[in-house]
C-alpha atoms as a PDB file:
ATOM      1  CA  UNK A   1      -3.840  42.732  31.882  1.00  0.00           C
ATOM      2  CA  UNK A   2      -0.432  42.592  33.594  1.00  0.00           C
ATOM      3  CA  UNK A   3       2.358  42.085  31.036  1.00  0.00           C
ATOM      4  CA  UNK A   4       3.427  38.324  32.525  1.00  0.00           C
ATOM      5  CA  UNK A   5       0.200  37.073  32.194  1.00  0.00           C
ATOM      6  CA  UNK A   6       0.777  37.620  28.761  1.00  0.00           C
ATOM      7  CA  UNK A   7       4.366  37.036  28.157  1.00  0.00           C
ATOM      8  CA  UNK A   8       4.110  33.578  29.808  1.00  0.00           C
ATOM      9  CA  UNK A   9       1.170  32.333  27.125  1.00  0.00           C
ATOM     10  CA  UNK A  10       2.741  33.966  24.401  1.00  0.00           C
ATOM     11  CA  UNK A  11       4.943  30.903  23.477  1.00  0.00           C
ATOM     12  CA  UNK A  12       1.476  29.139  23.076  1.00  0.00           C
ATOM     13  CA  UNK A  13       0.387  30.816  19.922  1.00  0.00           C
ATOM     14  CA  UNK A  14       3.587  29.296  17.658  1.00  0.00           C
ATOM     15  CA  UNK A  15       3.281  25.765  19.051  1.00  0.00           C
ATOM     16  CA  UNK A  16      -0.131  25.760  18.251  1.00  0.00           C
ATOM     17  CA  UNK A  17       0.143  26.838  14.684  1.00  0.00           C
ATOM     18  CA  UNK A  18       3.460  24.854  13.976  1.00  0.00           C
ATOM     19  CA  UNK A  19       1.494  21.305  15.443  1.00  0.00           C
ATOM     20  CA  UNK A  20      -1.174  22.799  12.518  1.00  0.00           C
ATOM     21  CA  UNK A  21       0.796  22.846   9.983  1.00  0.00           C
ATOM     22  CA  UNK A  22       2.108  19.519  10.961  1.00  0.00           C
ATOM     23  CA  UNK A  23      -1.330  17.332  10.928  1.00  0.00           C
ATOM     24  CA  UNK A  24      -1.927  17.788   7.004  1.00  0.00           C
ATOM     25  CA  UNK A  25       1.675  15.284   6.830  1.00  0.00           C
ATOM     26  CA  UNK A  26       0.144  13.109   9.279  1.00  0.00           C
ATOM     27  CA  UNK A  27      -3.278  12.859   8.297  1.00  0.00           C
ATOM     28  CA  UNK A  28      -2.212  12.556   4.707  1.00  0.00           C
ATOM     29  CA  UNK A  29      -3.123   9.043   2.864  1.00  0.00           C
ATOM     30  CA  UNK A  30      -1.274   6.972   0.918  1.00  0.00           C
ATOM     31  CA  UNK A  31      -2.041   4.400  -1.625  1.00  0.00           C
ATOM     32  CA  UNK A  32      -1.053   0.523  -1.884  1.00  0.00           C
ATOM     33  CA  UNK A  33      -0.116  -0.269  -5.426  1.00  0.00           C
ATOM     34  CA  UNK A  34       0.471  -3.643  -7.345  1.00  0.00           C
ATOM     35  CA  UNK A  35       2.583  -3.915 -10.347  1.00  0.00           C
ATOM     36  CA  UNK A  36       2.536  -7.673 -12.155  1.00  0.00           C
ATOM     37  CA  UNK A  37       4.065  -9.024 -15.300  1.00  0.00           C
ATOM     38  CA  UNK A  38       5.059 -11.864 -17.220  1.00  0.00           C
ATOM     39  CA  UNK A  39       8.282 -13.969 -16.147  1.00  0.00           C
ATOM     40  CA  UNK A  40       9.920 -16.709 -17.577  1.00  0.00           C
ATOM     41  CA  UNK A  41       8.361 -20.817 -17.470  1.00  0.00           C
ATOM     42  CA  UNK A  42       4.569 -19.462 -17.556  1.00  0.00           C
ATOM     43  CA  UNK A  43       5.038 -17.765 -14.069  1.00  0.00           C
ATOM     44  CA  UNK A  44       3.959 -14.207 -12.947  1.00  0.00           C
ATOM     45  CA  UNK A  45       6.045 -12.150 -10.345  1.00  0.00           C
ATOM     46  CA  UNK A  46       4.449  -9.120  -9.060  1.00  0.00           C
ATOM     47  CA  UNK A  47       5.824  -6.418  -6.782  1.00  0.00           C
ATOM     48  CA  UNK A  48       3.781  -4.493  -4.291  1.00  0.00           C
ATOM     49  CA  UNK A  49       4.703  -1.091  -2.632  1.00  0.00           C
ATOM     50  CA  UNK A  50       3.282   2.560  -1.281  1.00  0.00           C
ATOM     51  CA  UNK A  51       2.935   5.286  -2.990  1.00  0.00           C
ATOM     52  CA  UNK A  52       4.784   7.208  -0.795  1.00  0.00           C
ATOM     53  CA  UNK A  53       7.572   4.710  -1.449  1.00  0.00           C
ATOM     54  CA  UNK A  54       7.816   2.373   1.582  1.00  0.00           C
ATOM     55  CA  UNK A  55       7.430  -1.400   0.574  1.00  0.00           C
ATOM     56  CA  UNK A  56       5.161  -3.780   1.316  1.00  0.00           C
ATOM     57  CA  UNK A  57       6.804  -6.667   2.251  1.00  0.00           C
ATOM     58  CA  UNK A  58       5.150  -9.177   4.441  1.00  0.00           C
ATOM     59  CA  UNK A  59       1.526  -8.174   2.862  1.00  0.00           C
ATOM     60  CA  UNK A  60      -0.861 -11.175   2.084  1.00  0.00           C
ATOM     61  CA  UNK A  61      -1.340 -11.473  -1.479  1.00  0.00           C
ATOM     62  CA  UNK A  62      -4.139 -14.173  -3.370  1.00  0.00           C
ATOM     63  CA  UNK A  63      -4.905 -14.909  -6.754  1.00  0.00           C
ATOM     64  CA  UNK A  64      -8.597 -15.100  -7.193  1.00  0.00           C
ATOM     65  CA  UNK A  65     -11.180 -16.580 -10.369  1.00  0.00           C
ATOM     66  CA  UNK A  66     -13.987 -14.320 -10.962  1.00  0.00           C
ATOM     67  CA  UNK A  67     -16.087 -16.223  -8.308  1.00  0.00           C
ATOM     68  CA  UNK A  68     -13.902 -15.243  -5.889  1.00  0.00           C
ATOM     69  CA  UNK A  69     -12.242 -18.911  -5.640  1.00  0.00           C
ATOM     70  CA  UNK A  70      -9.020 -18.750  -4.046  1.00  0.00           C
ATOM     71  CA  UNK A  71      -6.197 -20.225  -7.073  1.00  0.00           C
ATOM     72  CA  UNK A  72      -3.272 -19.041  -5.161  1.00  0.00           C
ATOM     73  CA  UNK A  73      -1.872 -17.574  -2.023  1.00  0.00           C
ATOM     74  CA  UNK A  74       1.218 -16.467   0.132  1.00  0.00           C
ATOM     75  CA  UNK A  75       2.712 -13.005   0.890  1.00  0.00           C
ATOM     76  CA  UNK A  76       5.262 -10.551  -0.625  1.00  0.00           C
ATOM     77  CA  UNK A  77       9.047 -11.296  -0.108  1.00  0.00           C
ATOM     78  CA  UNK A  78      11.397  -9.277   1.642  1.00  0.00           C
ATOM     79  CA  UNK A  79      11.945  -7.445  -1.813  1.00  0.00           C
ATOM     80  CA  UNK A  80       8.312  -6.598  -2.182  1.00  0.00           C
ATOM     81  CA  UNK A  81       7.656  -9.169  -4.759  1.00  0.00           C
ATOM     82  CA  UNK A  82       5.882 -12.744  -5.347  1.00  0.00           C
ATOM     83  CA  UNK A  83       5.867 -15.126  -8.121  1.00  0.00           C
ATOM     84  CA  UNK A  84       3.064 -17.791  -8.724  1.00  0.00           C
ATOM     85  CA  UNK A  85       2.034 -20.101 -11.715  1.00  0.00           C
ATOM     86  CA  UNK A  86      -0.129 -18.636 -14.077  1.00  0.00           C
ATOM     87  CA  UNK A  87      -3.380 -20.096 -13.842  1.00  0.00           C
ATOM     88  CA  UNK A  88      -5.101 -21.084 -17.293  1.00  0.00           C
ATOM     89  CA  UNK A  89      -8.519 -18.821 -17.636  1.00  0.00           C
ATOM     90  CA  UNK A  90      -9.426 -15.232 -16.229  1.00  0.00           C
ATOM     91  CA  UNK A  91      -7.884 -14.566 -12.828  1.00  0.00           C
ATOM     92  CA  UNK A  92      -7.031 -11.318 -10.659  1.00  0.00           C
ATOM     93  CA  UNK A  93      -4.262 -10.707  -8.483  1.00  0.00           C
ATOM     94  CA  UNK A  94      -5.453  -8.935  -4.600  1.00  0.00           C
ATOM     95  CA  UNK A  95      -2.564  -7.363  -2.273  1.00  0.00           C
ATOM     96  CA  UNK A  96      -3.828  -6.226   1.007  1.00  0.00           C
ATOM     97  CA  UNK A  97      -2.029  -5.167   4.131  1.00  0.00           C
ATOM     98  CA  UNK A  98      -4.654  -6.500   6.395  1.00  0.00           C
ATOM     99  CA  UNK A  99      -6.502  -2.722   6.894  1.00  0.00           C
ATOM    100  CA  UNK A 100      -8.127  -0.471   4.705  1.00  0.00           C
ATOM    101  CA  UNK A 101      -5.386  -0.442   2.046  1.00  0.00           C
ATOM    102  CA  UNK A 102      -5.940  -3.287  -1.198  1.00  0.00           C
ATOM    103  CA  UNK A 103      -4.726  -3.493  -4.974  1.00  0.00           C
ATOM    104  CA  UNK A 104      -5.861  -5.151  -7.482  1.00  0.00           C
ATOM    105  CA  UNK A 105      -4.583  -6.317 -11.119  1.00  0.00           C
ATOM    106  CA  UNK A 106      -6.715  -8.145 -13.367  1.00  0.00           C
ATOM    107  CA  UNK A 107      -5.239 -11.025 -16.240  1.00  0.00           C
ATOM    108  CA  UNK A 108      -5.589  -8.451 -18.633  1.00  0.00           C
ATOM    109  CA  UNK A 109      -3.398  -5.658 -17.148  1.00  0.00           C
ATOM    110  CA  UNK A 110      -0.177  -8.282 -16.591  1.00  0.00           C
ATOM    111  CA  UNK A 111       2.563  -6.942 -18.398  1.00  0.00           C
ATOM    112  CA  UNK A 112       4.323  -9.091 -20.838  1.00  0.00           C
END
């Protein structure tokens, strides 16, 4: 085999293994989480973000009843957070980002 046949696919070997290397930080998930306590006046205010760190501002966000019944609705803030009334009875609190990502916090988990 004459020695520039090989020199010249030589470099392909190390771009190869660094783009390996590389796909693991591409292909790797992250998770939506939902944080939600008690604020002041009877109101709740929770925050959504990524687990990776990035916010999630802009994300549709519903409070539900058990039967699914829609109690109230809007989307996170600009500082990741919403605030709503909290309904009387057993409720649940959905974040999604409109793809496979969703959170959920049930009545029980708020924080006080």
């Amino acid at each position: 085999m004459p020695l520039f046949r090989f020199c010249a696919t030589a470099w392909l070997a190390p771009v190869l293994f660094a783009g390996a290397l590389a796909l693991p930080g591409v292909a790797s998930a992250h998770s939506l989480l939902l944080n939600c306590r008690s604020a002041a006046d009877n109101m709740v205010q929770c925050k959504g973000e990524f687990s990776d760190g990035s916010d999630a501002a802009g994300m549709a966000i519903a409070v539900k009843a058990y039967d699914e019944r829609v109690l109230a609705k809007g989307a996170l803030g600009g500082d990741s957070t919403w605030r709503f009334a909290k309904p009387a009875g057993e409720y649940f609190v959905r974040l999604e980002d409109g793809g496979e990502h969703s959170a959920e916090v049930d009545h029980t988990d708020v924080k006080p």
